[in-house]
N, C-alpha and C. Protein backbone atom coordinates (compact mmCIF):
# COMPACT_ATOMS: atom_id res chain seq x y z
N UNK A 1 112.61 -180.04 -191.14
CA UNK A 1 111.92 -179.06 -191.96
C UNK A 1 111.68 -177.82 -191.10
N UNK A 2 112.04 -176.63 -191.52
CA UNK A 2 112.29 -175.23 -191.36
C UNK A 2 110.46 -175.03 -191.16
N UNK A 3 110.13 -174.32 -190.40
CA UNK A 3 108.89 -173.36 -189.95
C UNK A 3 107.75 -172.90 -191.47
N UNK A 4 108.65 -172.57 -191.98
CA UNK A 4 108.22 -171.87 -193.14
C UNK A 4 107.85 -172.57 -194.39
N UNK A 5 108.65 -174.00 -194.11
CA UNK A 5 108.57 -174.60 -195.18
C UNK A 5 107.36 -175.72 -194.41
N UNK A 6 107.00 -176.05 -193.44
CA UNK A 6 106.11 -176.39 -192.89
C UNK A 6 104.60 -176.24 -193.63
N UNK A 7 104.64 -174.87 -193.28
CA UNK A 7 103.41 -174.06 -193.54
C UNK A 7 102.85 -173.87 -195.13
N UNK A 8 103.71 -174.43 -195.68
CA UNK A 8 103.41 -174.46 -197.00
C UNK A 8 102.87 -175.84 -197.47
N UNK A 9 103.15 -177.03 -196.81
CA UNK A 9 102.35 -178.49 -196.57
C UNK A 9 100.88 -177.79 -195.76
N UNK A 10 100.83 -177.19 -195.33
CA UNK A 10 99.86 -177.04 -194.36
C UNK A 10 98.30 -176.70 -195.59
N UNK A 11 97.19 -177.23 -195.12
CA UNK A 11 96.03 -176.76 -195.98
C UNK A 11 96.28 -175.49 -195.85
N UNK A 12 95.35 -174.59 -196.41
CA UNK A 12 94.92 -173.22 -196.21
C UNK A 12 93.91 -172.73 -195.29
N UNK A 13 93.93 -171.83 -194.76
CA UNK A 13 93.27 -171.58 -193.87
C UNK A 13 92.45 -169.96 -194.31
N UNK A 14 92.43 -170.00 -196.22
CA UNK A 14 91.87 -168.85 -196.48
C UNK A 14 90.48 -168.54 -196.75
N UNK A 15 89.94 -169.67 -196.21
CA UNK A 15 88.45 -169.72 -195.85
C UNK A 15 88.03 -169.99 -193.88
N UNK A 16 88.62 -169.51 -193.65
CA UNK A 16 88.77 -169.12 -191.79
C UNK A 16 89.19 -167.71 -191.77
N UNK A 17 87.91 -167.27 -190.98
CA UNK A 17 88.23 -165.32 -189.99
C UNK A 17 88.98 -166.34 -189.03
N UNK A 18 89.01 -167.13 -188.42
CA UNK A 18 89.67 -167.26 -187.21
C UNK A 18 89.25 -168.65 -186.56
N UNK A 19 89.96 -168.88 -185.61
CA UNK A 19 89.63 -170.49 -184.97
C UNK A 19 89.74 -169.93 -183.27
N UNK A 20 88.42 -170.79 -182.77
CA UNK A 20 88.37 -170.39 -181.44
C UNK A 20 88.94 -171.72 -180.78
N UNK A 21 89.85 -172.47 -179.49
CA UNK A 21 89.86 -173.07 -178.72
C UNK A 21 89.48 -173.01 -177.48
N UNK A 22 88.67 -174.09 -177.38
CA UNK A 22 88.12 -174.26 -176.21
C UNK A 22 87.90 -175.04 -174.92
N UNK A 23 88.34 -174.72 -174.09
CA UNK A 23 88.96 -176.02 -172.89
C UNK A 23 87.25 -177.07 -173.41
N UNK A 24 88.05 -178.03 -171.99
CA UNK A 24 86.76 -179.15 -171.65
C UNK A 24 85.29 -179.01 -171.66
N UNK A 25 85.58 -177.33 -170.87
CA UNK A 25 83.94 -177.17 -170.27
C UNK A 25 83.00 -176.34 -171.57
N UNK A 26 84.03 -176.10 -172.69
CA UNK A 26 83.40 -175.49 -173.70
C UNK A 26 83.47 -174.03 -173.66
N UNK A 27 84.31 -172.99 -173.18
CA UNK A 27 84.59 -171.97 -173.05
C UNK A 27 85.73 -171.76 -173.88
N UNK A 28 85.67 -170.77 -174.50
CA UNK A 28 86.39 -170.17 -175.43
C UNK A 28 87.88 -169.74 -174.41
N UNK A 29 89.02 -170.41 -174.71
CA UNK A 29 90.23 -170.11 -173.82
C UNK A 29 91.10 -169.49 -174.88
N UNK A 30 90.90 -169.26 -175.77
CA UNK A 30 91.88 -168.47 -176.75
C UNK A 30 91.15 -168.61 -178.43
N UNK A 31 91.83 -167.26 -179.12
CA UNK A 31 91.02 -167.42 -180.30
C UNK A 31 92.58 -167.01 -181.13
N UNK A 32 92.34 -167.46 -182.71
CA UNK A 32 93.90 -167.21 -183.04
C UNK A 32 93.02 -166.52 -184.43
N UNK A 33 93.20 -165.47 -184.62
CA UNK A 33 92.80 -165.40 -185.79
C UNK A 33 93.39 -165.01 -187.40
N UNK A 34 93.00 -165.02 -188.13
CA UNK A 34 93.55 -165.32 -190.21
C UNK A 34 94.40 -163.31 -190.05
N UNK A 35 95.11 -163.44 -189.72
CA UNK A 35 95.42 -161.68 -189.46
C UNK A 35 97.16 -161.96 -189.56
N UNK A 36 98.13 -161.11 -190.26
CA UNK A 36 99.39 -161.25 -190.12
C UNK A 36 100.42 -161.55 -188.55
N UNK A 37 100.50 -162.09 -188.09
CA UNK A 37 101.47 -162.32 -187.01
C UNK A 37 100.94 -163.47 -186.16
N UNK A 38 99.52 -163.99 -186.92
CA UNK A 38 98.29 -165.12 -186.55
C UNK A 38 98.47 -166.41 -187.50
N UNK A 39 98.39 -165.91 -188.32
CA UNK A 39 98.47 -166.89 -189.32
C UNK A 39 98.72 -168.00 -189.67
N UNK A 40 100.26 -167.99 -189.26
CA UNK A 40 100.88 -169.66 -189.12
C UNK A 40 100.38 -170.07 -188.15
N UNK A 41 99.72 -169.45 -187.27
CA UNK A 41 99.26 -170.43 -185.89
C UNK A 41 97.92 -170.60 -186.28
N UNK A 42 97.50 -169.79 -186.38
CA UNK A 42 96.12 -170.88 -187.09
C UNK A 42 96.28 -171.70 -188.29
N UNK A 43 97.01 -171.74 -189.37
CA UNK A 43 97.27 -172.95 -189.87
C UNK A 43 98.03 -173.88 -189.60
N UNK A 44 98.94 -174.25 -188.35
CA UNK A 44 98.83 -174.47 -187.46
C UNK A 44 97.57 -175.69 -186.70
N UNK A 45 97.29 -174.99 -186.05
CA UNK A 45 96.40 -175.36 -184.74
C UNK A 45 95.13 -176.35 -185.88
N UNK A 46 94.74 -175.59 -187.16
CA UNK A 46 93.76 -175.70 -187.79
C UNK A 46 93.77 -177.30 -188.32
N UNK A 47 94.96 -177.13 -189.11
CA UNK A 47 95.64 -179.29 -189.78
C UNK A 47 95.59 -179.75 -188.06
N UNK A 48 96.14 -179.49 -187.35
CA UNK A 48 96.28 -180.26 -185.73
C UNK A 48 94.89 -180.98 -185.65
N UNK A 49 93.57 -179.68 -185.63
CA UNK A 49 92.49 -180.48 -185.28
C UNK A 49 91.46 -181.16 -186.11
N UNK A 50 92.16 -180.84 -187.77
CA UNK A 50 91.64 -181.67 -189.12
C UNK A 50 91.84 -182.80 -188.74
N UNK A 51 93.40 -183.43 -188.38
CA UNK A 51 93.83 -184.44 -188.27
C UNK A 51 93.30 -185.39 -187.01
N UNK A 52 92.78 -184.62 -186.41
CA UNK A 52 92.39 -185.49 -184.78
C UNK A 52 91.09 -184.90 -184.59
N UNK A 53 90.20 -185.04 -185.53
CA UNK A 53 88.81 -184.98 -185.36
C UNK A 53 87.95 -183.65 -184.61
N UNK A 54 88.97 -182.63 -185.00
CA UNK A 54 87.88 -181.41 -183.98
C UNK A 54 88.38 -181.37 -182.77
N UNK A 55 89.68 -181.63 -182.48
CA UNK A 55 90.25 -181.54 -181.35
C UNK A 55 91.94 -181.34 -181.00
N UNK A 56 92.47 -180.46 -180.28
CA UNK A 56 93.96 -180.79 -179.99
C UNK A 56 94.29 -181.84 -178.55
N UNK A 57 94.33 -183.41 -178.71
CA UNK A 57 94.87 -184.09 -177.84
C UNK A 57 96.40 -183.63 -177.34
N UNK A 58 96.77 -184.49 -176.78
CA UNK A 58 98.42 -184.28 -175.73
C UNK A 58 98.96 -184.72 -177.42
N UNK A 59 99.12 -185.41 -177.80
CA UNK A 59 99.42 -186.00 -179.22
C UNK A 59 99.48 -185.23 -180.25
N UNK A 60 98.32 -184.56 -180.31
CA UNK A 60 98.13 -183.52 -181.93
C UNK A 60 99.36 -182.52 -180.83
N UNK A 61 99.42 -181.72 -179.46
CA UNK A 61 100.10 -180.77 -179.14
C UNK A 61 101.82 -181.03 -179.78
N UNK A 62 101.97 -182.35 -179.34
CA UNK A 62 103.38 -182.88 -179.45
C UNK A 62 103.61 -182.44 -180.99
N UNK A 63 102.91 -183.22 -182.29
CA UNK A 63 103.29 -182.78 -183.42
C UNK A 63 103.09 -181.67 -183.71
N UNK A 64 102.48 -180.63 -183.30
CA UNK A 64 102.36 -179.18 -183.34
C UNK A 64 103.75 -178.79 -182.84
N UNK A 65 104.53 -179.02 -181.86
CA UNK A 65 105.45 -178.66 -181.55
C UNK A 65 106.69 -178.93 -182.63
N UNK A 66 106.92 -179.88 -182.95
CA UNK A 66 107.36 -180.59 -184.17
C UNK A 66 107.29 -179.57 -185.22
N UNK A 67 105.82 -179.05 -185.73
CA UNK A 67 105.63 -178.47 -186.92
C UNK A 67 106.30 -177.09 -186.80
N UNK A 68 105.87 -176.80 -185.66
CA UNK A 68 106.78 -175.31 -184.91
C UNK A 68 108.28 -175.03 -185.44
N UNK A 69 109.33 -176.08 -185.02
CA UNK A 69 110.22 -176.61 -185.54
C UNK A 69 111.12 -175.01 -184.94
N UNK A 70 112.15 -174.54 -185.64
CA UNK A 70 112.82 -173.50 -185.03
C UNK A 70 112.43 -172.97 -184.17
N UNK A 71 110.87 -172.77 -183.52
CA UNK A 71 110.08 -171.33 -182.93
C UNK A 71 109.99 -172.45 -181.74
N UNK A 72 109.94 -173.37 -181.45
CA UNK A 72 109.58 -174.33 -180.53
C UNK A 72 110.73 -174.27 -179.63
N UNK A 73 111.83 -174.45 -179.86
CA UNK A 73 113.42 -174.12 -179.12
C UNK A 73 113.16 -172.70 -178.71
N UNK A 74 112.91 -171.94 -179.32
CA UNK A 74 113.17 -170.32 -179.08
C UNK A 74 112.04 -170.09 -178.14
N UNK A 75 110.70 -170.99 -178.35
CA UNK A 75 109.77 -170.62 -177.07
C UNK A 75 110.41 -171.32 -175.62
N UNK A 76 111.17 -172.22 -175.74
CA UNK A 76 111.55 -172.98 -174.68
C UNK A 76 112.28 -172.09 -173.63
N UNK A 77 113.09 -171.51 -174.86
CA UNK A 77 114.62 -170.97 -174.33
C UNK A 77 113.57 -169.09 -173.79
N UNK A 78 112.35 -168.79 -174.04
CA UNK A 78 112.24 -167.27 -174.07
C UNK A 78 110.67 -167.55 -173.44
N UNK A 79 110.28 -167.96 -172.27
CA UNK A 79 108.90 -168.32 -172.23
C UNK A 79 107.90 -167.03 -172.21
N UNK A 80 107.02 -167.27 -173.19
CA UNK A 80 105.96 -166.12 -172.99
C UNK A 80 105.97 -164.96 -174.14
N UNK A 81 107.37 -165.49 -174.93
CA UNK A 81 107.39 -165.22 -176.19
C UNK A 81 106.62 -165.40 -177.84
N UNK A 82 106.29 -167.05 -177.26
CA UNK A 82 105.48 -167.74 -178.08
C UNK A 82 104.30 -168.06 -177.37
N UNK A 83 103.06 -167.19 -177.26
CA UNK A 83 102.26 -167.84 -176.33
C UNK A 83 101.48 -169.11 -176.94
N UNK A 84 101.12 -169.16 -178.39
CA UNK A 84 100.89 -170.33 -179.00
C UNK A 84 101.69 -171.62 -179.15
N UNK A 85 102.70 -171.42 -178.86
CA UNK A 85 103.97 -172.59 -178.71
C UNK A 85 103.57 -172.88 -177.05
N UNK A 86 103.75 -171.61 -176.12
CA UNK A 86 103.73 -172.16 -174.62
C UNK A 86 101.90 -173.05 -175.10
N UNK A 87 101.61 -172.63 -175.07
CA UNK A 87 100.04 -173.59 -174.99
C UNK A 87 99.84 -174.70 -175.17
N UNK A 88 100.77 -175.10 -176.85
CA UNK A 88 101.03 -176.66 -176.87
C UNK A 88 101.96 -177.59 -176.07
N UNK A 89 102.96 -176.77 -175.26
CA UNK A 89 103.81 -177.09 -174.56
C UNK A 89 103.24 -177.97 -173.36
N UNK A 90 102.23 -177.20 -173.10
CA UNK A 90 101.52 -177.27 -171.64
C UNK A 90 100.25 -178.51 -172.34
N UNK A 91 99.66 -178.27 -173.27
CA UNK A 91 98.88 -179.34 -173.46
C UNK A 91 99.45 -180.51 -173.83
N UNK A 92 100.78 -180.71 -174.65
CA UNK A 92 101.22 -181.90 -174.53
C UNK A 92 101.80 -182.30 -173.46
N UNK A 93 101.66 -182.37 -172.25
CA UNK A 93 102.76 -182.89 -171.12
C UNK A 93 101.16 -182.83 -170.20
N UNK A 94 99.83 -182.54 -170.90
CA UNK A 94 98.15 -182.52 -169.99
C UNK A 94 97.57 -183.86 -170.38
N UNK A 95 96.64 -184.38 -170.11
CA UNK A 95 96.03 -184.91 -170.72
C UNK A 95 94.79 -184.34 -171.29
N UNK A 96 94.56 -183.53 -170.85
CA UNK A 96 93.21 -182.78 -171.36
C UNK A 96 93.47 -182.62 -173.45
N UNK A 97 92.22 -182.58 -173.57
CA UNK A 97 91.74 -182.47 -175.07
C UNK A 97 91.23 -181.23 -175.08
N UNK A 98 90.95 -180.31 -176.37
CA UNK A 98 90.66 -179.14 -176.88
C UNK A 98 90.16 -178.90 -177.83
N UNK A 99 89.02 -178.43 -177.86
CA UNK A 99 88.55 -178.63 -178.88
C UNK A 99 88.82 -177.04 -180.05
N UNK A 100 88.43 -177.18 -181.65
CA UNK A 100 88.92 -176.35 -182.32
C UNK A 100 87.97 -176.10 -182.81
N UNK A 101 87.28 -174.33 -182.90
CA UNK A 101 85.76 -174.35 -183.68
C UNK A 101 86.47 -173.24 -184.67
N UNK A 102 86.01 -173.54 -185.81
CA UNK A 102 85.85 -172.96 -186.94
C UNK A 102 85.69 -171.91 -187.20
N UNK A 103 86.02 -170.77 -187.50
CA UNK A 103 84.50 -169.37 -187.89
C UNK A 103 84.95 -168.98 -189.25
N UNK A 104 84.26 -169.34 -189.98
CA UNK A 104 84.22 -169.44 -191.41
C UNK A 104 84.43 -167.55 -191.53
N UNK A 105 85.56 -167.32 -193.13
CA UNK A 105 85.47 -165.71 -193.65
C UNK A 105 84.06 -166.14 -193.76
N UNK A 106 84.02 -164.04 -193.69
CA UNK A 106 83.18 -164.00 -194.46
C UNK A 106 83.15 -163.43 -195.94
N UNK A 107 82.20 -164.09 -197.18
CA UNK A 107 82.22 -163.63 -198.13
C UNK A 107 82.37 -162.53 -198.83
N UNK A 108 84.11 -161.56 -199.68
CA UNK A 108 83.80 -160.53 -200.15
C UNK A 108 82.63 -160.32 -200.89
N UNK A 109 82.94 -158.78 -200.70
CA UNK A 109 81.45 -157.76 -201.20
C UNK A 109 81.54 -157.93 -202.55
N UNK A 110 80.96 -157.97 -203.37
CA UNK A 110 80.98 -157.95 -204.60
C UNK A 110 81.04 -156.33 -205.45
């Protein structure tokens, strides 16, 4: 399954400004946010840590890579291209866990 067609199994992520990850010690190590060229990676990253409780294990990284699917080869082959692909790359082959916080949109104006 093609990238695109991925993302369309994927929940929605149109109630998220954005998702922060955060190493071990609880520091914010990257934020991906609901914005065009963001998007699939936070829906993405977002099912990863639905599925594994609030967290990206070495495990959730691996099927993230999987879900990646075309863009995952092309980060391999172009490093630093995909910095959201290099990240899962590196966390699946870690053992470290990651956690995924939420930041809810906020409500249009009426």
């Amino acid at each position: 399954m093609n990238f695109s067609a991925r993302l369309q199994q994927l929940p929605s992520v149109a109630d998220l400004s954005a998702l922060h990850l955060l190493d071990p010690d609880g520091q914010v190590i990257a934020t991906l946010e609901n914005k065009p060229g963001q998007a699939g990676s936070l829906a993405v990253y977002n099912a990863l840590s639905t599925l594994y409780g609030g967290t990206i294990t070495p495990a959730a990284a691996s099927l993230g890579l999987e879900w990646y699917a075309e863009h995952t080869a092309d980060a391999h082959a172009h490093p630093g291209k995909h910095p959201n692909i290099d990240r899962l790359v590196a966390w699946a082959s870690g053992t470290a866990s990651y956690r995924a916080q939420r930041v809810p949109a906020l409500p249009a104006a009426a």
